[in-house]
Each structure stands twice: as C-alpha cells, then as structure tokens.
Protein backbone atom coordinates (compact mmCIF):
# COMPACT_ATOMS: atom_id res chain seq x y z
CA UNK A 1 -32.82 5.76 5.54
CA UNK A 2 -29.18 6.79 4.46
CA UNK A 3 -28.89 10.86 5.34
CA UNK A 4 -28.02 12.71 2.46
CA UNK A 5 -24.45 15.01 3.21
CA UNK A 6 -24.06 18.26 1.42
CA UNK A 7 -20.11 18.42 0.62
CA UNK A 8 -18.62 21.57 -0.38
CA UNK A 9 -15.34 21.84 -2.59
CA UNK A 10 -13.41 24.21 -2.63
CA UNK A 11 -11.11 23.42 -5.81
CA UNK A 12 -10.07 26.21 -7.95
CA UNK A 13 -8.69 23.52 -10.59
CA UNK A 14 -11.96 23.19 -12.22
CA UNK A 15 -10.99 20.06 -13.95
CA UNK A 16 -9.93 18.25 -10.24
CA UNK A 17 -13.30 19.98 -8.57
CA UNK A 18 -15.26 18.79 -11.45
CA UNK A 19 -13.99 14.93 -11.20
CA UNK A 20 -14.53 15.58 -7.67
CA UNK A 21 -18.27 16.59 -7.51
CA UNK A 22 -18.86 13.53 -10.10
CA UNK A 23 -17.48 11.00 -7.79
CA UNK A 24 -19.13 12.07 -4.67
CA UNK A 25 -22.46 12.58 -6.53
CA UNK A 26 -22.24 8.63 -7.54
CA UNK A 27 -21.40 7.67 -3.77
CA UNK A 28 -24.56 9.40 -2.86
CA UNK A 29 -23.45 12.93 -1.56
CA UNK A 30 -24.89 15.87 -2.42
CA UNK A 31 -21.33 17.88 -3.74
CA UNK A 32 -21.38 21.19 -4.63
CA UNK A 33 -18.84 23.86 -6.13
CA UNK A 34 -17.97 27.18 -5.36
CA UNK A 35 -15.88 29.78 -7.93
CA UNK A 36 -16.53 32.30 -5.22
CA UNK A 37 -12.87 32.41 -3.92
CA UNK A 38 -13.47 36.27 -2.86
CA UNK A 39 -15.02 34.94 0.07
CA UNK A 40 -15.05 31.21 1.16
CA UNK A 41 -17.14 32.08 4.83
CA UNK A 42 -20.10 33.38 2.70
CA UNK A 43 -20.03 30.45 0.43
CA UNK A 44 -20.15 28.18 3.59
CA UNK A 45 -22.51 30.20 5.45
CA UNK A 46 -25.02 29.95 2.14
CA UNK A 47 -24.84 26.51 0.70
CA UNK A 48 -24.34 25.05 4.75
CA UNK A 49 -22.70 22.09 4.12
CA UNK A 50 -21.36 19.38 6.52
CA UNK A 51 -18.26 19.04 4.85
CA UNK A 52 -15.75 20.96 3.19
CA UNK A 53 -13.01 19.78 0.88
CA UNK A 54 -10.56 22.28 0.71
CA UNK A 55 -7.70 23.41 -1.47
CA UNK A 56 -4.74 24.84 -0.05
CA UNK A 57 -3.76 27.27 -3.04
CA UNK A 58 -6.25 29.37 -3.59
CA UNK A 59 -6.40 32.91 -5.30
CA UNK A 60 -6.33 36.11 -2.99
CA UNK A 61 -5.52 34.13 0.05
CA UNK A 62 -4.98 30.79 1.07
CA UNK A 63 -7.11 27.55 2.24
CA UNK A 64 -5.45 27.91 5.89
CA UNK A 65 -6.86 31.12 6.33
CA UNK A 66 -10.80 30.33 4.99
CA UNK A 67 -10.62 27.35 7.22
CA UNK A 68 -9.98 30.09 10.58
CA UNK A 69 -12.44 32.34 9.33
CA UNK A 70 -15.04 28.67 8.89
CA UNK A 71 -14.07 27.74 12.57
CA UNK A 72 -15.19 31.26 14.00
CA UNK A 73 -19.43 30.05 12.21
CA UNK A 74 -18.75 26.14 12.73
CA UNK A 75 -17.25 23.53 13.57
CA UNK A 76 -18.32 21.47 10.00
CA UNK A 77 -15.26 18.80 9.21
CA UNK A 78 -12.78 20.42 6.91
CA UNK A 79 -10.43 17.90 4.86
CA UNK A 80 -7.61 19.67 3.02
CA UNK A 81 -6.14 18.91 -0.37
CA UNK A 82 -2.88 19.86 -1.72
CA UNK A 83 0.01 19.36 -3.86
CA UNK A 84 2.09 20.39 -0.26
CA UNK A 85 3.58 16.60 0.71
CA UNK A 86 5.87 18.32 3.65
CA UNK A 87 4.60 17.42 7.33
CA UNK A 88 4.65 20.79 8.48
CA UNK A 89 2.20 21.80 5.83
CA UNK A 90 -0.04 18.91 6.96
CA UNK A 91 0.87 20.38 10.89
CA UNK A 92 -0.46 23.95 9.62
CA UNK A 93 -2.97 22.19 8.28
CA UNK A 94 -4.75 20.76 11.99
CA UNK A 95 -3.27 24.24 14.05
CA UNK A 96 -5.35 25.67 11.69
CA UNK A 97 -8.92 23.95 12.14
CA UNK A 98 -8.79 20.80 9.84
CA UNK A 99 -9.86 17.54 10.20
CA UNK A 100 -7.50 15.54 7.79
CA UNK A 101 -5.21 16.25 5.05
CA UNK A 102 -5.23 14.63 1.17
CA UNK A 103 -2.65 14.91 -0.90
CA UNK A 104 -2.06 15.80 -4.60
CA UNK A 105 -2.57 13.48 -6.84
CA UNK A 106 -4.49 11.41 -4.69
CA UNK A 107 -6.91 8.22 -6.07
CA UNK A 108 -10.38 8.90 -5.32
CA UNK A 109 -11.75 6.07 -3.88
CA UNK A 110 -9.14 7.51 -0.79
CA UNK A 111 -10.86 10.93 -0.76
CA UNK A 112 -13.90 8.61 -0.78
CA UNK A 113 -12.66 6.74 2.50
CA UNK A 114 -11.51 9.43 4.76
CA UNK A 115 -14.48 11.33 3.53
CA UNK A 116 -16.63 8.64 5.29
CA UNK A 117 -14.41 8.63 8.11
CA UNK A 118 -14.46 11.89 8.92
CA UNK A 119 -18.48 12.24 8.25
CA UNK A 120 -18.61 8.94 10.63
CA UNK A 121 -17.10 10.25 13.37
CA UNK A 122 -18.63 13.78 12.94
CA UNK A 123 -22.20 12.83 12.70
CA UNK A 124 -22.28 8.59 12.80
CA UNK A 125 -20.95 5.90 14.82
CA UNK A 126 -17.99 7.38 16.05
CA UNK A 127 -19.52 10.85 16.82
CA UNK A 128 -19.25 12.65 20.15
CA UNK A 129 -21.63 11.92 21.67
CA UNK A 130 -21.55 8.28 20.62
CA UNK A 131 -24.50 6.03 20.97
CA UNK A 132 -23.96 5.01 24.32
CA UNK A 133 -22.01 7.82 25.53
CA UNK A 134 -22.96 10.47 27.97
CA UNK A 135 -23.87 13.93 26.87
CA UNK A 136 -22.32 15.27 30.04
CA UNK A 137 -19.14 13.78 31.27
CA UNK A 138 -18.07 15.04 35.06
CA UNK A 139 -14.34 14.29 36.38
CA UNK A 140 -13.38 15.56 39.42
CA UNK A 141 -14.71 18.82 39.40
CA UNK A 142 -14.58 18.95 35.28
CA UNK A 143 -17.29 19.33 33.03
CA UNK A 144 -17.73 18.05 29.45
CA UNK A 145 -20.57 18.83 27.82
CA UNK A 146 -20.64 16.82 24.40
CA UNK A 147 -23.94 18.99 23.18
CA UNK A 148 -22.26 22.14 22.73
CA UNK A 149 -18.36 21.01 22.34
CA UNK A 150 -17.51 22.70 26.19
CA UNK A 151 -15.34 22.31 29.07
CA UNK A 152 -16.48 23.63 31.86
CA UNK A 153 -14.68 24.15 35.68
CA UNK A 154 -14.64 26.22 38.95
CA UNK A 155 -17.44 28.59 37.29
CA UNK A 156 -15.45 29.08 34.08
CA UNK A 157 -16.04 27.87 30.87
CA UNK A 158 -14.35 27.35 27.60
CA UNK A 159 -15.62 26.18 23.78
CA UNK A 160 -13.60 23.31 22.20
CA UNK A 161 -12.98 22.48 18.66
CA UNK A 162 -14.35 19.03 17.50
CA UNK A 163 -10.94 17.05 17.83
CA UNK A 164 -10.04 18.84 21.34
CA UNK A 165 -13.38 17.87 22.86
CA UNK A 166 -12.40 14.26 21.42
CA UNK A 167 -9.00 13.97 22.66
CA UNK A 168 -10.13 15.29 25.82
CA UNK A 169 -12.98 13.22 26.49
CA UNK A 170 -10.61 9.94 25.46
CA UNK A 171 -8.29 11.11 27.97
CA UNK A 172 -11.20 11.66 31.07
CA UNK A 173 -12.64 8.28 29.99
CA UNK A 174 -9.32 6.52 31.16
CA UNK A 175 -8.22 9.32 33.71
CA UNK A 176 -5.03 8.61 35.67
CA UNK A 177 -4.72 5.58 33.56
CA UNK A 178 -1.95 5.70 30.32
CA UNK A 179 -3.27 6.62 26.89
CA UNK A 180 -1.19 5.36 23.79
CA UNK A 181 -0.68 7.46 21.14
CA UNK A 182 -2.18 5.14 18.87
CA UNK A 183 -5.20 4.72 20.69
CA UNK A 184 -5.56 8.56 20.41
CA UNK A 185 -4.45 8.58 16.89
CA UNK A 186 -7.06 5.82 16.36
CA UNK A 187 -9.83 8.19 17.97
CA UNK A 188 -9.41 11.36 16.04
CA UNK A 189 -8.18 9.96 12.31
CA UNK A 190 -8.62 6.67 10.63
CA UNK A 191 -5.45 6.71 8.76
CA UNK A 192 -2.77 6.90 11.49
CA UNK A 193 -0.19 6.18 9.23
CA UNK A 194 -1.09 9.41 7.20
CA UNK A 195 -0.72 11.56 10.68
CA UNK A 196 2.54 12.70 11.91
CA UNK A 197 3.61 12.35 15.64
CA UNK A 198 3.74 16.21 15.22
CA UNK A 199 0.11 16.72 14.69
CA UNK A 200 -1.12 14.81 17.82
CA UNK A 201 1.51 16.97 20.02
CA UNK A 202 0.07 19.83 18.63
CA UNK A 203 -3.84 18.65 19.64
CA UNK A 204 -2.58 17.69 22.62
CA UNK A 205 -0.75 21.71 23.05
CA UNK A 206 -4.57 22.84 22.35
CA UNK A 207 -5.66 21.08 24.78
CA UNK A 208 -3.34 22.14 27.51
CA UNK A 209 -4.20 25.91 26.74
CA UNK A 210 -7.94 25.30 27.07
CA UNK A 211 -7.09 23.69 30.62
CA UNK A 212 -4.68 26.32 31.73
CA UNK A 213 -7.57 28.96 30.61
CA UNK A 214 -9.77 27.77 33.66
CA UNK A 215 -7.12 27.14 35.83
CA UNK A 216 -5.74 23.53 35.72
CA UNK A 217 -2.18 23.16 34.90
CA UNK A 218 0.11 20.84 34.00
CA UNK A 219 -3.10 18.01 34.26
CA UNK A 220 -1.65 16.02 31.15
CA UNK A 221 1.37 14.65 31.16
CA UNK A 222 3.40 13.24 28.67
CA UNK A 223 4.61 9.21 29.60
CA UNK A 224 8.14 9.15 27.05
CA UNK A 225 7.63 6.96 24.71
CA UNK A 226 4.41 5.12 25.59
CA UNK A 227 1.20 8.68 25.28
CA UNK A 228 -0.26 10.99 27.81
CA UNK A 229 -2.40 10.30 30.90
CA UNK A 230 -4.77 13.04 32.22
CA UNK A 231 -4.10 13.81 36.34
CA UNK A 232 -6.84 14.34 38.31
CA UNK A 233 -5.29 16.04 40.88
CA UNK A 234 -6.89 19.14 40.43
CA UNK A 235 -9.86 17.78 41.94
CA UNK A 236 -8.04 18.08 45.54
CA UNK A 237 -8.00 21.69 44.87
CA UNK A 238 -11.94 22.17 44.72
C-alpha cells in the first residue's frame, strides 16, 4: 500500500502554487496551499505535513527565516524554490535548514524527482535508519542514535539535523577509512551536480561544531582533494 504524503507549498505566486498542487495531486500526494504568509510555523504546525516546498520571496519576511523557525518544531524535509540562481543563495539555503534547492523556472517533472528523492531518503529506502541499519550506532566511545536524530558522548548529548546525523553516520560507517565527496554528496542529495562543493563544506562545518560541543576536536579531517575521513582517536581518551 503506497503511503499517502501531505506536501505543503509555500508559493505566494498563486498561479506557480496552483500548477504546483495540480501536479503533485496527479502523482498521488496529498498538496496543500497556504496564503497564511503572517506566519508559516503555524501553518506547518496545523496542516503537519512531511514536506514543505518553499519559496524564497515571501511577503513580511523571507523563506530562510520560516525554514529556522520550522527546524526549532521538526525536522520535516524542506525543498526551496526560487528565482535566486547564485550558489551562495543555494549555500544560505542548507545553513539554513533545507534539504535541496529548485530553481525558477524549473520543469515539473524535476520538482517531481527530487521531491521523491528527498521523501525516499526521509521516510523510504534511503532513510536513516535504513532497512538493515542499526538504530544505535556505537564508535569508540560515540553514540548515534538514529531514533531520535542524536549524538551522544562522555555523558553529553547533542540533537542533529536530518543531513548532519546522515553525514555523520556515513562517516562512522567507514571510520578511519577515506570518504569521497561524491560518495557523501551521493548520500545526502540525488542530484550532485545541482550541489555546490560549498554546501557539503558547510554540512561538514555543522558537523564539526556538534563534535566540538561534547568534546571531540579536530575528529574529521579534510584529505585535499580526495573527502574527509572521521579519526577515532578520541576513543584513546575515554
């Protein structure tokens, strides 16, 4: 039985959201609109989607700031769209909480694809945790807990978005062992080509912070040229 997905878009072109919410409805989603643009959280919080489509330019203040004040109530995949083509818009656009990044004019059966994707690997195949995966992954000390999105070590704890718990579990799964940037690419978009080098520094920045919050520093490091591989020598410290 296919699982019915409640998008929300966020569009306030009412001709685009309308085209929008047609399409989706005829792939099988259950797309709804919002006009209330006063206050995107309490639109999310009432219709409780699993998906948000996004505009960037909105009225009163911008999609970059609704998607913050979404990631403090869930961690739901947000896809921006915009007439923005520059990279660091698409950059803002993951510092700030999304998932992936469309932009204007775009064909729909590609909003149609990377909305898959991203539902795929939020909730499907590809989700954390996958089908055969552990809920609990332990590394030297290092906790991930794929039920609740944490990271947990030396009796501290911290909460991860959705792409840092990925990147970071990709990383423990081949610990001490060199990650390409394409294979991490691979495991937190399916269109590489649309993601700048940028945005995957950035994720991997996050990820850094989180670490350095319970105490481990300087475990990822950065191999020029090839991707990252995570150092386990903080496990000599416990």
């Amino acid at each position: 039985m296919l699982r019915l997905y409640r998008i929300l878009i966020v569009e306030d072109d009412d001709k685009i959201a309308g085209i929008l919410q047609g399409y989706l409805q005829k792939y099988g989603y259950e797309a709804i609109r919002t006009t209330e643009f006063g206050d995107i959280k309490q639109a999310f919080l009432k219709h409780h989607p699993q998906l948000v489509l996004l505009d960037i330019n909105l009225p009163q203040y911008d999609g970059f700031y609704w998607c913050r004040q979404i990631r403090t109530v869930s961690n739901a995949p947000i896809v921006f769209l915009s007439a923005r083509v520059g990279e660091m818009d698409q950059v803002m656009a993951i510092e700030n909480g999304g998932d992936d990044y469309i932009t204007k004019p775009f064909h729909l059966d590609v909003v149609i694809a990377k909305v898959k994707g991203v539902l795929r690997r939020a909730y499907g195949e590809y989700a954390v945790p996958g089908a055969a995966a552990p809920e609990r992954l332990e590394l030297a000390g290092l906790i991930l807990d794929a039920t609740r999105n944490t990271m947990e070590w030396g009796g501290g704890k911290v909460e991860l978005s959705r792409n840092e718990f990925v990147l970071m579990d990709c990383l423990a799964r081949h610990a001490d062992r060199i990650v390409t940037r394409e294979t991490l690419l691979e495991a937190l978009w399916d269109d590489i080509d649309f993601v700048d080098d940028n945005t995957l520094t950035v994720n991997v920045a996050r990820v850094r912070k989180k670490l350095e919050e319970l105490g481990i520093v300087k475990a990822i490091e950065t191999i020029r040229g090839q991707g990252y591989k995570l150092d386990t020598a903080w496990g000599d410290r416990l």
